[in-house]
C-alpha atoms as a PDB file:
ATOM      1  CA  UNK A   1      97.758 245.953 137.465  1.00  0.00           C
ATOM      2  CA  UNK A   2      96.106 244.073 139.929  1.00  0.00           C
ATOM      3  CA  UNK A   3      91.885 244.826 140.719  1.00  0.00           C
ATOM      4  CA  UNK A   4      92.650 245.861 144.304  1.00  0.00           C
ATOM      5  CA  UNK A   5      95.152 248.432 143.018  1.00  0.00           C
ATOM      6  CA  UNK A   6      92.780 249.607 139.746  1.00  0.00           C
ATOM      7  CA  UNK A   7      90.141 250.380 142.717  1.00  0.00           C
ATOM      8  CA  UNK A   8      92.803 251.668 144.844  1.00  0.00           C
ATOM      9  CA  UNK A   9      93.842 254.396 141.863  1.00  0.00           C
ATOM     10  CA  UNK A  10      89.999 255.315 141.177  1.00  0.00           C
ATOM     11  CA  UNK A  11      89.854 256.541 145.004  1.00  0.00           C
ATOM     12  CA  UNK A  12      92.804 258.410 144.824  1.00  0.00           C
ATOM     13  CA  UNK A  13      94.450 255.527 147.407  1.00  0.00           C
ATOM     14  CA  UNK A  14      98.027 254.303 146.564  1.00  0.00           C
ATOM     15  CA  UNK A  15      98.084 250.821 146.901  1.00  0.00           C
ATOM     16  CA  UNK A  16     101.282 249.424 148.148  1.00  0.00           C
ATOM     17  CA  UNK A  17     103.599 247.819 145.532  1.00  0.00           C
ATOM     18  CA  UNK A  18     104.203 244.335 145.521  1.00  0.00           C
ATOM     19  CA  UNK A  19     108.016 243.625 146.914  1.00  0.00           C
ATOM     20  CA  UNK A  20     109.467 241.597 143.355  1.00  0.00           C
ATOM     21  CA  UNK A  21     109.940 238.030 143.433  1.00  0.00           C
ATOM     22  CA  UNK A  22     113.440 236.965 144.573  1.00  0.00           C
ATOM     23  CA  UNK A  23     116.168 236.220 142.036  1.00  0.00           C
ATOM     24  CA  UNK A  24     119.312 234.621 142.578  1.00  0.00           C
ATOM     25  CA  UNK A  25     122.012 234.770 139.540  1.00  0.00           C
ATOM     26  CA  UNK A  26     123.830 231.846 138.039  1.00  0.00           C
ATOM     27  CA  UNK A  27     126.571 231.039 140.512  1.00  0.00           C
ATOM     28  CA  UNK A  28     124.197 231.257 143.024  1.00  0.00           C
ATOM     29  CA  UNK A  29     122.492 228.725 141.736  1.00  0.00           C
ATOM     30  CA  UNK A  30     125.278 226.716 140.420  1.00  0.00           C
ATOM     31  CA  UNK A  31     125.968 226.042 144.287  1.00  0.00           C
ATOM     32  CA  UNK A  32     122.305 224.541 144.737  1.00  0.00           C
ATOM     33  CA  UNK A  33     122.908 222.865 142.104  1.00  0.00           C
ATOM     34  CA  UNK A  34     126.337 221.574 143.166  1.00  0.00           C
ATOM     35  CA  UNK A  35     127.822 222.626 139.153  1.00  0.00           C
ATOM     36  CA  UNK A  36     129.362 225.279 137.751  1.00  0.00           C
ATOM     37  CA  UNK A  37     128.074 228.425 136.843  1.00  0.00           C
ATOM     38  CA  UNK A  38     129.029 227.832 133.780  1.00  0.00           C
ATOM     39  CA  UNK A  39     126.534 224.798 133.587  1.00  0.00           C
ATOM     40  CA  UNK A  40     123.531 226.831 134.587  1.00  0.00           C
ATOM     41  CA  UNK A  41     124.135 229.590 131.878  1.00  0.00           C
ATOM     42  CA  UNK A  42     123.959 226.632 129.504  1.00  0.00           C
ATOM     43  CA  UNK A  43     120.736 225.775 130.920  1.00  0.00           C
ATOM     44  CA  UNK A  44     119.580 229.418 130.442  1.00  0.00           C
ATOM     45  CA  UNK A  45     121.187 229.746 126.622  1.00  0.00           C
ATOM     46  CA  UNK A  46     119.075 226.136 125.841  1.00  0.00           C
ATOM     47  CA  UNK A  47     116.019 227.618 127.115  1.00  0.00           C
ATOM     48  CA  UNK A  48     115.983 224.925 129.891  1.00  0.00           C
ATOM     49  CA  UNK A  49     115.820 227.284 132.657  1.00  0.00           C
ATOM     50  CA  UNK A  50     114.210 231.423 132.137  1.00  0.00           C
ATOM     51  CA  UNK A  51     116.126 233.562 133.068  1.00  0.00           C
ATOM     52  CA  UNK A  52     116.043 237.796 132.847  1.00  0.00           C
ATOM     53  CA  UNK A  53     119.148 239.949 131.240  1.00  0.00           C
ATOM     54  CA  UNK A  54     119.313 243.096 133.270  1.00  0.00           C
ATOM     55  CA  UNK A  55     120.991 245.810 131.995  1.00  0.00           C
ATOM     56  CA  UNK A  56     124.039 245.278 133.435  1.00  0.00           C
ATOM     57  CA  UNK A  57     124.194 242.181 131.414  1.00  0.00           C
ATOM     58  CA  UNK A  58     124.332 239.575 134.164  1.00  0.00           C
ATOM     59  CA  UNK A  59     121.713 237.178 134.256  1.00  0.00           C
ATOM     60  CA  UNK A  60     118.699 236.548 137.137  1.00  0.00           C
ATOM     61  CA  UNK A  61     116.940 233.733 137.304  1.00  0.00           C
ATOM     62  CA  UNK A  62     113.631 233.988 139.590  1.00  0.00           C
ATOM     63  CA  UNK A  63     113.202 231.790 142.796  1.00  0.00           C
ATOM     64  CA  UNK A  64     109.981 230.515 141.483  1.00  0.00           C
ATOM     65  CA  UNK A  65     111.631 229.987 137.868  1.00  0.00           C
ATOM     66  CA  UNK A  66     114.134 227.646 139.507  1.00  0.00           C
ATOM     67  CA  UNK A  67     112.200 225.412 141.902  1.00  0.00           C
ATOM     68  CA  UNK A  68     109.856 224.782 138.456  1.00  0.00           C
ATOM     69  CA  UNK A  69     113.502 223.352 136.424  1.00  0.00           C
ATOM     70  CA  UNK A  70     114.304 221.225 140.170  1.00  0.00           C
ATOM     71  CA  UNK A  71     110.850 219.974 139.779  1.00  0.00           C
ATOM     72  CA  UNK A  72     111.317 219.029 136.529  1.00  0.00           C
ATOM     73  CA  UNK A  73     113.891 217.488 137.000  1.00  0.00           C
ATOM     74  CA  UNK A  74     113.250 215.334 139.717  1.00  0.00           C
ATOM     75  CA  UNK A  75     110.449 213.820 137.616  1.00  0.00           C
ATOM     76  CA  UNK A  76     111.768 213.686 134.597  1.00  0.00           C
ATOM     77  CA  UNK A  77     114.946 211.907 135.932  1.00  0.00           C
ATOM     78  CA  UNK A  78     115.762 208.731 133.523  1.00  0.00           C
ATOM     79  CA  UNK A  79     118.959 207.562 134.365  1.00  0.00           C
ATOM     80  CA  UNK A  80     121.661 207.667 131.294  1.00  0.00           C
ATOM     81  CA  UNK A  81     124.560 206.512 130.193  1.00  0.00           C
ATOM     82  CA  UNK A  82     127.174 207.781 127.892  1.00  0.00           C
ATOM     83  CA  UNK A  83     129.060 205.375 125.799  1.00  0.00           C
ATOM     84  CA  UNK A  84     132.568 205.887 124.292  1.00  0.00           C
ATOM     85  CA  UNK A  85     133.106 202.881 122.438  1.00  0.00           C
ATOM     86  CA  UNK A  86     134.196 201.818 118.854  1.00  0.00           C
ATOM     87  CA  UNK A  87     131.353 201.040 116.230  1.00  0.00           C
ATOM     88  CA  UNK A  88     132.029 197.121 117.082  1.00  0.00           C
ATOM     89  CA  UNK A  89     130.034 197.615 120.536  1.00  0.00           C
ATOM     90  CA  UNK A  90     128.084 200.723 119.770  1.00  0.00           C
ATOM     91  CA  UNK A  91     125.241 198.923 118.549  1.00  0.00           C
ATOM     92  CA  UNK A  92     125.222 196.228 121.309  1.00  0.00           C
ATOM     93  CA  UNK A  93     125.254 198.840 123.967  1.00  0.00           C
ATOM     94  CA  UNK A  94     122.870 201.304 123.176  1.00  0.00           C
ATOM     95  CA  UNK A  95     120.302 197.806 122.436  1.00  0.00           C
ATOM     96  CA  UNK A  96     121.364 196.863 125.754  1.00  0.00           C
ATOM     97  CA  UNK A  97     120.405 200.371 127.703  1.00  0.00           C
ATOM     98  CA  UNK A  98     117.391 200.271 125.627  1.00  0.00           C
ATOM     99  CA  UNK A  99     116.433 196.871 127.604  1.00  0.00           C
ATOM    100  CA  UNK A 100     117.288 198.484 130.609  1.00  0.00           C
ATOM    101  CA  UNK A 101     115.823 201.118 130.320  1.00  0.00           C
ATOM    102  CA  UNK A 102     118.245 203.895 130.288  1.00  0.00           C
ATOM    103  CA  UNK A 103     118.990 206.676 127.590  1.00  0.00           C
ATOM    104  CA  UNK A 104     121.938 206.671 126.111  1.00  0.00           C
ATOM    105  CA  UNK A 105     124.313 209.779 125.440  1.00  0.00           C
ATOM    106  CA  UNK A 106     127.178 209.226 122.543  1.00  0.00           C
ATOM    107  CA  UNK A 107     129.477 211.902 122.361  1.00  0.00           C
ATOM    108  CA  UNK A 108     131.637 212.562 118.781  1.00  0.00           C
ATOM    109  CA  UNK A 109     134.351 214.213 120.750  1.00  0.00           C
ATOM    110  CA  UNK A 110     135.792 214.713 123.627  1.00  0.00           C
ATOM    111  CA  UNK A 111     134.484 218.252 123.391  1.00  0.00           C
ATOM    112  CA  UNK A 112     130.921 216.888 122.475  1.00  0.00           C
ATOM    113  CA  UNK A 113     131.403 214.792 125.863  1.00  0.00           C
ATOM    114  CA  UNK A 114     132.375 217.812 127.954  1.00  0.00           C
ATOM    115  CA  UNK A 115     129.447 219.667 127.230  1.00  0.00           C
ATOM    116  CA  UNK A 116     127.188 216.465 127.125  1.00  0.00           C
ATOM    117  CA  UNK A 117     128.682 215.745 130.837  1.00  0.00           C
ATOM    118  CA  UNK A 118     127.216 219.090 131.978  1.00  0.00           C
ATOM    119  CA  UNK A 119     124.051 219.527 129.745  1.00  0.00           C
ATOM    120  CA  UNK A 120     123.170 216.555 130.989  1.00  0.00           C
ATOM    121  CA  UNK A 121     125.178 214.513 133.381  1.00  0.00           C
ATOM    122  CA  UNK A 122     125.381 210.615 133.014  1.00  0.00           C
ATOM    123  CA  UNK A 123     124.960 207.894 135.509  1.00  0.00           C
ATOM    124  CA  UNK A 124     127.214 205.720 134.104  1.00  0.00           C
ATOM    125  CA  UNK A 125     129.966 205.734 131.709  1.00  0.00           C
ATOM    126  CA  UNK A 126     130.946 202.908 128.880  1.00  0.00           C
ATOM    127  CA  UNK A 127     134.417 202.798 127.945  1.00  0.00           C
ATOM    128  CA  UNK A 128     135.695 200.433 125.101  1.00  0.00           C
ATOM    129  CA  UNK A 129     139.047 198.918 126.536  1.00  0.00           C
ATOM    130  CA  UNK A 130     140.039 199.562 122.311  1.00  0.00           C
ATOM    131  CA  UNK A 131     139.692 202.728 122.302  1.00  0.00           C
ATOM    132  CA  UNK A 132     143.071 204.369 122.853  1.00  0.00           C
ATOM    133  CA  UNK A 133     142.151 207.513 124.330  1.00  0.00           C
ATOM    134  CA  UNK A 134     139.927 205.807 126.871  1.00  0.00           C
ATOM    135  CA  UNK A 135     141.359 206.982 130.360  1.00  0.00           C
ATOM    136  CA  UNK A 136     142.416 210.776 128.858  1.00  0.00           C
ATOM    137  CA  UNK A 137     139.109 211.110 127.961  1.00  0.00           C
ATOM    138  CA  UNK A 138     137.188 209.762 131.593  1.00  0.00           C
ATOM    139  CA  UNK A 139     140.015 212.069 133.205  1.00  0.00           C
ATOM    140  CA  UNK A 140     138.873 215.187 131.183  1.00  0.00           C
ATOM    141  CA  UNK A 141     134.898 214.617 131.702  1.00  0.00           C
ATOM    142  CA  UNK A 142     135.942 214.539 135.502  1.00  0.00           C
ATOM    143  CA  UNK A 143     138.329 216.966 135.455  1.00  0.00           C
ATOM    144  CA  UNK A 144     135.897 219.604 134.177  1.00  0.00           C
ATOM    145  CA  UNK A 145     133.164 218.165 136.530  1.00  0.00           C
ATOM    146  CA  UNK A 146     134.919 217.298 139.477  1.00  0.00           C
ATOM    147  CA  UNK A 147     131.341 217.182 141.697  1.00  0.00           C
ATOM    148  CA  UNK A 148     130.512 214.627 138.983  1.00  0.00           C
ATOM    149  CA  UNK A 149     131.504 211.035 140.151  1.00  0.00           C
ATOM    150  CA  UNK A 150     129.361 208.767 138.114  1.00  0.00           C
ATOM    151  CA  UNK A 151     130.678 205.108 137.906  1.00  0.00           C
ATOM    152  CA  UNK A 152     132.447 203.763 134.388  1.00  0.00           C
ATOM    153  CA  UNK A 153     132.941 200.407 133.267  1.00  0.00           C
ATOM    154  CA  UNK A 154     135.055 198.876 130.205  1.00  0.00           C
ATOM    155  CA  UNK A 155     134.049 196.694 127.742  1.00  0.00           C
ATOM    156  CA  UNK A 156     135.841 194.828 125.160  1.00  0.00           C
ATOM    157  CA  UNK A 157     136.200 191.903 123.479  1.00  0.00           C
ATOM    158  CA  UNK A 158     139.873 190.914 125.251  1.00  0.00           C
ATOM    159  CA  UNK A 159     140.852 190.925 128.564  1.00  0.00           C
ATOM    160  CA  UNK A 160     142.763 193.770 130.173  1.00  0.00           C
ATOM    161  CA  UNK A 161     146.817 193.717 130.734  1.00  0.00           C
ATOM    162  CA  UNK A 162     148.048 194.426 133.816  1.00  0.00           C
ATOM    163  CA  UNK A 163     149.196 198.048 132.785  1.00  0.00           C
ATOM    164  CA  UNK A 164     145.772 198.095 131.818  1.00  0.00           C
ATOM    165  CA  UNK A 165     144.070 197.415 135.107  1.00  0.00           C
ATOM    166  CA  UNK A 166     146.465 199.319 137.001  1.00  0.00           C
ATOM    167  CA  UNK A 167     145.611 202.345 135.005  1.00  0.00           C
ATOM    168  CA  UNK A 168     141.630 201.567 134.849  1.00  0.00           C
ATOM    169  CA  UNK A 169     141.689 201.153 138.987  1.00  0.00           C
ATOM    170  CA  UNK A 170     143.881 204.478 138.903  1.00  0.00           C
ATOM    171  CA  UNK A 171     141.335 206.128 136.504  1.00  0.00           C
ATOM    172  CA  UNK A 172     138.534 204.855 139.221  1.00  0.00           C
ATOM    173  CA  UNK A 173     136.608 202.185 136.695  1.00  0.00           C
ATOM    174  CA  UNK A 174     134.316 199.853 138.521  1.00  0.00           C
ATOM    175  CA  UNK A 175     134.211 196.926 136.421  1.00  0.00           C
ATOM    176  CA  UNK A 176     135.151 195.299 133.481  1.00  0.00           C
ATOM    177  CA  UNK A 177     132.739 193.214 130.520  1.00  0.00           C
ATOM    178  CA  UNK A 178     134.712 190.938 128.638  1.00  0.00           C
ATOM    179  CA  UNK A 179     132.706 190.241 125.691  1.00  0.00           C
ATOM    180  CA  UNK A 180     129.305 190.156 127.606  1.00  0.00           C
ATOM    181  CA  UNK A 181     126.307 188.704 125.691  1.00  0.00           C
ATOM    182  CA  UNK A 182     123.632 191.338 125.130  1.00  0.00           C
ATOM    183  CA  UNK A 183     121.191 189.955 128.011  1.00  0.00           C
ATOM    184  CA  UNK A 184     124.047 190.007 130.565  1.00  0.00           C
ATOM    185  CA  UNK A 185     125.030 193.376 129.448  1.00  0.00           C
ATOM    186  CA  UNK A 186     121.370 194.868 129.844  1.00  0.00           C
ATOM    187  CA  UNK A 187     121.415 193.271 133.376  1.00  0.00           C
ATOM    188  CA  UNK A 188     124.868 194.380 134.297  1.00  0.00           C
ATOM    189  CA  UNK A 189     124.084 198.208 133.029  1.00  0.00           C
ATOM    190  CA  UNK A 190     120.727 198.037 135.475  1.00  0.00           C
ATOM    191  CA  UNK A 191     122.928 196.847 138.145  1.00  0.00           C
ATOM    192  CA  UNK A 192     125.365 199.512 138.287  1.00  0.00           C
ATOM    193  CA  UNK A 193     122.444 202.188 138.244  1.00  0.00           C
ATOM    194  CA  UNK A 194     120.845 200.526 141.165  1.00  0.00           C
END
């Protein structure tokens, strides 16, 4: 209870309540947020955005709650990249975003991937042209995401058939590192964030 209103009750005054902050609920701000609602409420069970259970059992997140998680984001951006690749260019990759200067997400699963994809969306996706599941797996993470359009590249240590390319320009892939050394890597990772 505010002063004005302790004063107010000692003279016998009502003091007039206080309209309650706005809340929107998930969807709602799924749509500002241009995900799913699905997304948001994974936010909320991560502790990443507060949010209120009403009764009811449907979730309200306040107005004021939510422009603090788009501020935070906004600063806290660092770009990412998430890197399906076999253990051969694991290593070289993630050294290579390090240099750069970009996180690096590395999923276990394609499951893992989903929900890495909407936890936390990456700019850029690594594909190793070895691994055989390569183009199932880009087509799921967009699929499930399909506001999500970030660019992916392959990288291996032979060059692509033409089956290959016809079903990496189908799949939307941007580029192609044949064996790249490390430096040229970091550079070519920066570039596509750019």
């Amino acid at each position: 209870m505010s002063i004005d209103a302790k004063l107010a009750l000692t003279y016998g005054i009502r003091a007039p309540e206080m309209p309650p902050e706005p809340t929107i609920s998930p969807n709602e701000a799924a749509k500002i947020f241009n995900v799913t609602g699905e997304a948001v409420k994974v936010w909320i069970y991560t502790g990443k955005l507060p949010a209120a259970k009403q009764a009811n059992g449907y979730w309200r997140i306040r107005k004021s709650d939510l422009e603090a998680f788009m501020r935070r984001r906004v600063e806290g951006v660092r770009k990412k990249i998430m890197i399906v690749v076999s253990e051969r260019w694991r290593e070289v990759v993630v050294k290579a975003a390090d240099s750069a200067g970009l996180e690096t997400l590395i999923p276990q699963n394609r499951a893992d991937a989903l929900l890495k994809a909407i936890v936390s969306p990456p700019s850029l996706i690594v594909l190793d042209i070895d691994v055989p599941e390569r183009f199932d797996f880009l087509a799921a993470v967009r699929e499930r995401w399909s506001a999500w359009r970030a660019p992916a590249i392959l990288i291996g240590s032979r060059g692509q058939t033409d089956a290959e390319l016809n079903l990496a320009m189908q799949h939307g892939v941007a580029g192609f590192l044949c064996d790249p050394p490390l430096e040229y890597l970091a550079y070519e990772l920066g570039r596509m964030l750019t």
